[in-house]
C-alpha atoms as a PDB file:
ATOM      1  CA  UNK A   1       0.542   9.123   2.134  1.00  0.00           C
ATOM      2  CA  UNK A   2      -1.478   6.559   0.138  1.00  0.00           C
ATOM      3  CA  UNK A   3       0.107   6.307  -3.813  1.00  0.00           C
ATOM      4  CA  UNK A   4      -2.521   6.552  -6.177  1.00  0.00           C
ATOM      5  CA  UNK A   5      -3.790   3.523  -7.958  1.00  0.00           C
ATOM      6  CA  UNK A   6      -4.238   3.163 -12.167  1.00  0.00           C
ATOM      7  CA  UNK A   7      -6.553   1.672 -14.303  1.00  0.00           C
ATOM      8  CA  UNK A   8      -5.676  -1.346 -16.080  1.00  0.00           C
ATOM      9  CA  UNK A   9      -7.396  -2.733 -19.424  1.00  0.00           C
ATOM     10  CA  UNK A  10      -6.240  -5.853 -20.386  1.00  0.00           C
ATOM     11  CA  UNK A  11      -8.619  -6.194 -23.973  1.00  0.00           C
ATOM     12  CA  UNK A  12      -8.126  -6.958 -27.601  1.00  0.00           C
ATOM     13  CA  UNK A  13      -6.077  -4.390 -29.730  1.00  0.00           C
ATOM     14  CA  UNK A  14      -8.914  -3.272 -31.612  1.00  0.00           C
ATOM     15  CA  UNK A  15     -10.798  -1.793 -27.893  1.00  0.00           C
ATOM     16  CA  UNK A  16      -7.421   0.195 -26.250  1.00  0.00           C
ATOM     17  CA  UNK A  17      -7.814   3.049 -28.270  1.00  0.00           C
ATOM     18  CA  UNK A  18     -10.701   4.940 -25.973  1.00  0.00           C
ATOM     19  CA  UNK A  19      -9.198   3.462 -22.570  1.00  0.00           C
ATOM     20  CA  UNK A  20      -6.096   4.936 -23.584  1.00  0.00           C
ATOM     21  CA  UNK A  21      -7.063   8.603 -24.293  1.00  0.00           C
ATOM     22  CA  UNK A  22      -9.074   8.042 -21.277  1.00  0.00           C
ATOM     23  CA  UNK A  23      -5.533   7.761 -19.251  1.00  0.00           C
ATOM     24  CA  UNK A  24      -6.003   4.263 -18.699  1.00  0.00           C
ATOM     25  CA  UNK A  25      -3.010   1.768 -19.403  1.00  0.00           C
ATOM     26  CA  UNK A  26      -3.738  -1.034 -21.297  1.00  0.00           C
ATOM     27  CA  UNK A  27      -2.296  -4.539 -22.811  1.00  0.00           C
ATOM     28  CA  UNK A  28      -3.291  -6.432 -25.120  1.00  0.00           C
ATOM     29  CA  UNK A  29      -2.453  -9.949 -24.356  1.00  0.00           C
ATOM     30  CA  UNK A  30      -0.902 -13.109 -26.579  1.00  0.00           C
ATOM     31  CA  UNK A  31      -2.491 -16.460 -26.715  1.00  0.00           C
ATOM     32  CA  UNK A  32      -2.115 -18.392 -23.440  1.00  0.00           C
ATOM     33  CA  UNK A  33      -0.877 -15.019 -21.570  1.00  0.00           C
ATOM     34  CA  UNK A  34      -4.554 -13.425 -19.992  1.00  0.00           C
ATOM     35  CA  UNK A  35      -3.910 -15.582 -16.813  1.00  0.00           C
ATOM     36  CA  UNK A  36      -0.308 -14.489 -16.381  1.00  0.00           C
ATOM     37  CA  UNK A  37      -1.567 -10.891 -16.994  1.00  0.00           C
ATOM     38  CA  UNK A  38      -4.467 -11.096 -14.481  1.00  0.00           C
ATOM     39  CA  UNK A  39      -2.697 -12.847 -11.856  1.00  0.00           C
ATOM     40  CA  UNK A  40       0.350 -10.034 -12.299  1.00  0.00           C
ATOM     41  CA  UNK A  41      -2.456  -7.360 -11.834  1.00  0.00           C
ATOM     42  CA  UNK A  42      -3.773  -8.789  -9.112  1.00  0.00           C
ATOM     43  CA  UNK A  43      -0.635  -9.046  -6.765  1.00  0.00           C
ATOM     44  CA  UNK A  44       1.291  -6.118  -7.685  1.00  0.00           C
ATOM     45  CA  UNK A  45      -0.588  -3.045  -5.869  1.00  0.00           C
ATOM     46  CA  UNK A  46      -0.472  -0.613  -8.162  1.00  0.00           C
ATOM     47  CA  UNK A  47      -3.862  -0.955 -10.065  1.00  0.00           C
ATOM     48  CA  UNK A  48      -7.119   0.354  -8.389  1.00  0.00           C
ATOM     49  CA  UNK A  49      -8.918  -0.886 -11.120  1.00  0.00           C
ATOM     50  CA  UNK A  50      -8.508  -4.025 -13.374  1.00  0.00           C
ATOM     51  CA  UNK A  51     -10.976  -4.317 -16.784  1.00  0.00           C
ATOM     52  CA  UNK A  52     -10.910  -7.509 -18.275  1.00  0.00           C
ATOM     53  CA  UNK A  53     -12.606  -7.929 -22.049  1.00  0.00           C
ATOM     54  CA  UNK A  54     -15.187 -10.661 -20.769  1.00  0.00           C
ATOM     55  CA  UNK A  55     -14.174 -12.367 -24.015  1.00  0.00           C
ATOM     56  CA  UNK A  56     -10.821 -13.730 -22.560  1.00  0.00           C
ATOM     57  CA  UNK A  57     -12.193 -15.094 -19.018  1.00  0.00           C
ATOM     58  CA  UNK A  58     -12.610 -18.165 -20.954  1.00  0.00           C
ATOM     59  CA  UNK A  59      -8.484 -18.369 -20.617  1.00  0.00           C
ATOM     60  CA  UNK A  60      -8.481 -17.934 -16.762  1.00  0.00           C
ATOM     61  CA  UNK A  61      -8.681 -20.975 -14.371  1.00  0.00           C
ATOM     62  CA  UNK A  62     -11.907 -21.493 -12.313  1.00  0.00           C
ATOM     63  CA  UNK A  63      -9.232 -20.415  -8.994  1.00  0.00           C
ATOM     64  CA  UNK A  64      -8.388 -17.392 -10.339  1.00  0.00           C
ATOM     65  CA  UNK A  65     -11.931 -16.134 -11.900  1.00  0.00           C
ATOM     66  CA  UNK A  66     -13.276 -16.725  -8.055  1.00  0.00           C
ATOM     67  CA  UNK A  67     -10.535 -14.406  -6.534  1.00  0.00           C
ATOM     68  CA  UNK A  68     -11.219 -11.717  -9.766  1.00  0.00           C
ATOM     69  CA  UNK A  69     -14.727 -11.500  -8.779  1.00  0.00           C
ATOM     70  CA  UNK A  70     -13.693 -11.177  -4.612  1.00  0.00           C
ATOM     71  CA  UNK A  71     -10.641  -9.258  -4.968  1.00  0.00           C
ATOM     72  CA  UNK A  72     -10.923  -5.781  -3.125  1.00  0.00           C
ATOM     73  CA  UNK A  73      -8.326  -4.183  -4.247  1.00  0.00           C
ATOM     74  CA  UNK A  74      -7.902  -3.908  -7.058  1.00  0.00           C
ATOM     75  CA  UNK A  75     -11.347  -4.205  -8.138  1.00  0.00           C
ATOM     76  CA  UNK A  76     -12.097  -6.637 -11.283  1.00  0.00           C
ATOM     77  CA  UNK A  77     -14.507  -6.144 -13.581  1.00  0.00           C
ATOM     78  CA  UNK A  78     -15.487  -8.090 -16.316  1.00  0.00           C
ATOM     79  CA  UNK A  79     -16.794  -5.978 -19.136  1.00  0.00           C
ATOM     80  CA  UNK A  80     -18.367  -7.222 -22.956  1.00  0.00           C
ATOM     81  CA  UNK A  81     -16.367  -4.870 -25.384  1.00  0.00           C
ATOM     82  CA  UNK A  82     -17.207  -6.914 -28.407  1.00  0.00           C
ATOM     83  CA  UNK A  83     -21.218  -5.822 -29.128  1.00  0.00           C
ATOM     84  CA  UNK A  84     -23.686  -7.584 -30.471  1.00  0.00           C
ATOM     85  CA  UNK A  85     -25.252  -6.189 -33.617  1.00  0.00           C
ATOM     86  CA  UNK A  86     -28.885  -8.021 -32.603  1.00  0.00           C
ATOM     87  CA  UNK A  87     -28.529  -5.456 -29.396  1.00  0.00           C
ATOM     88  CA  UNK A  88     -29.637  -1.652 -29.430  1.00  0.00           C
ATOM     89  CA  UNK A  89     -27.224   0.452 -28.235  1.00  0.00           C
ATOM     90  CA  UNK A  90     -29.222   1.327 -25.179  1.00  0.00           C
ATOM     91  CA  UNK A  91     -29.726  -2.547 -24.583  1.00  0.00           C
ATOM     92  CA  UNK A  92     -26.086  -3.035 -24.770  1.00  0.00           C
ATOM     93  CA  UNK A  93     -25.115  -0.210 -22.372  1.00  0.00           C
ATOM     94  CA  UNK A  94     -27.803  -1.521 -20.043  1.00  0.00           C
ATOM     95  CA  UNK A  95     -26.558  -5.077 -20.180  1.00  0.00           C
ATOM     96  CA  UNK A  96     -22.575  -4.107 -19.491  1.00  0.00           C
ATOM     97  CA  UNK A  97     -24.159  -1.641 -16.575  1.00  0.00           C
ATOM     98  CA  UNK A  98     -25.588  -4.768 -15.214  1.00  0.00           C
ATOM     99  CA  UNK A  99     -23.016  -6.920 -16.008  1.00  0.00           C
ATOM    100  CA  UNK A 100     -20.780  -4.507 -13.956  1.00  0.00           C
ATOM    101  CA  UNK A 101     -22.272  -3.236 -11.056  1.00  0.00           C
ATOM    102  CA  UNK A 102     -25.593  -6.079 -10.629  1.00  0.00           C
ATOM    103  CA  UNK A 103     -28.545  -3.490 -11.581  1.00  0.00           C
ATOM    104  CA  UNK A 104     -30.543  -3.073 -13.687  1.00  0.00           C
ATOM    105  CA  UNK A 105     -31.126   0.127 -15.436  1.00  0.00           C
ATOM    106  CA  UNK A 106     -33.658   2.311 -18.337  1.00  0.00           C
ATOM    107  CA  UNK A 107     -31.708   3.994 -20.702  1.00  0.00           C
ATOM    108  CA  UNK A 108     -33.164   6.804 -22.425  1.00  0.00           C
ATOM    109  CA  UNK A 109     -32.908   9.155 -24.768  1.00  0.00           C
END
């Protein structure tokens, strides 16, 4: 029997609040500590899913960004938390959607 895998959100303090009511677990990491974090994810088989605040992919090597975006299992994603106030809110939904999954979508009211 297959153990179920959890959702990881590794994010600024200010964006855990929501991920954690949705059941999600989340860190929020020190300077110099996203790598570490990631690279833990990664290798340890319990996460199904790893979110990473696109804001702190700046602090992961070229190596380990590559294997983020192939890894399987878990799956990384690479998500904008911090919006833009020059975006509408349907603009920025659209853009993380795209960001995410590589489509393109119309969000309406």
């Amino acid at each position: 029997m297959q153990k179920e895998k959890k959702v990881l959100v590794i994010a600024p303090r200010e964006y855990l609040p929501g991920f954690q009511i949705a059941g999600a677990e989340t860190v929020s990491p020190e300077p110099g500590q996203v790598e570490g974090l990631l690279q833990s994810a990664m290798s340890e088989g319990k996460w199904g899913v790893v979110i990473l605040d696109e804001s702190l992919a700046k602090d992961i090597s070229p190596r380990l960004s590559a294997q983020a975006f192939e890894s399987v299992m878990p799956i990384v994603v690479f998500i904008p938390l911090a919006r833009s106030s020059a975006a509408s809110p349907e603009e920025y939904i659209s853009s993380v959607i795209k960001s995410a999954l590589g489509y393109s979508i119309k969000v309406r009211e």
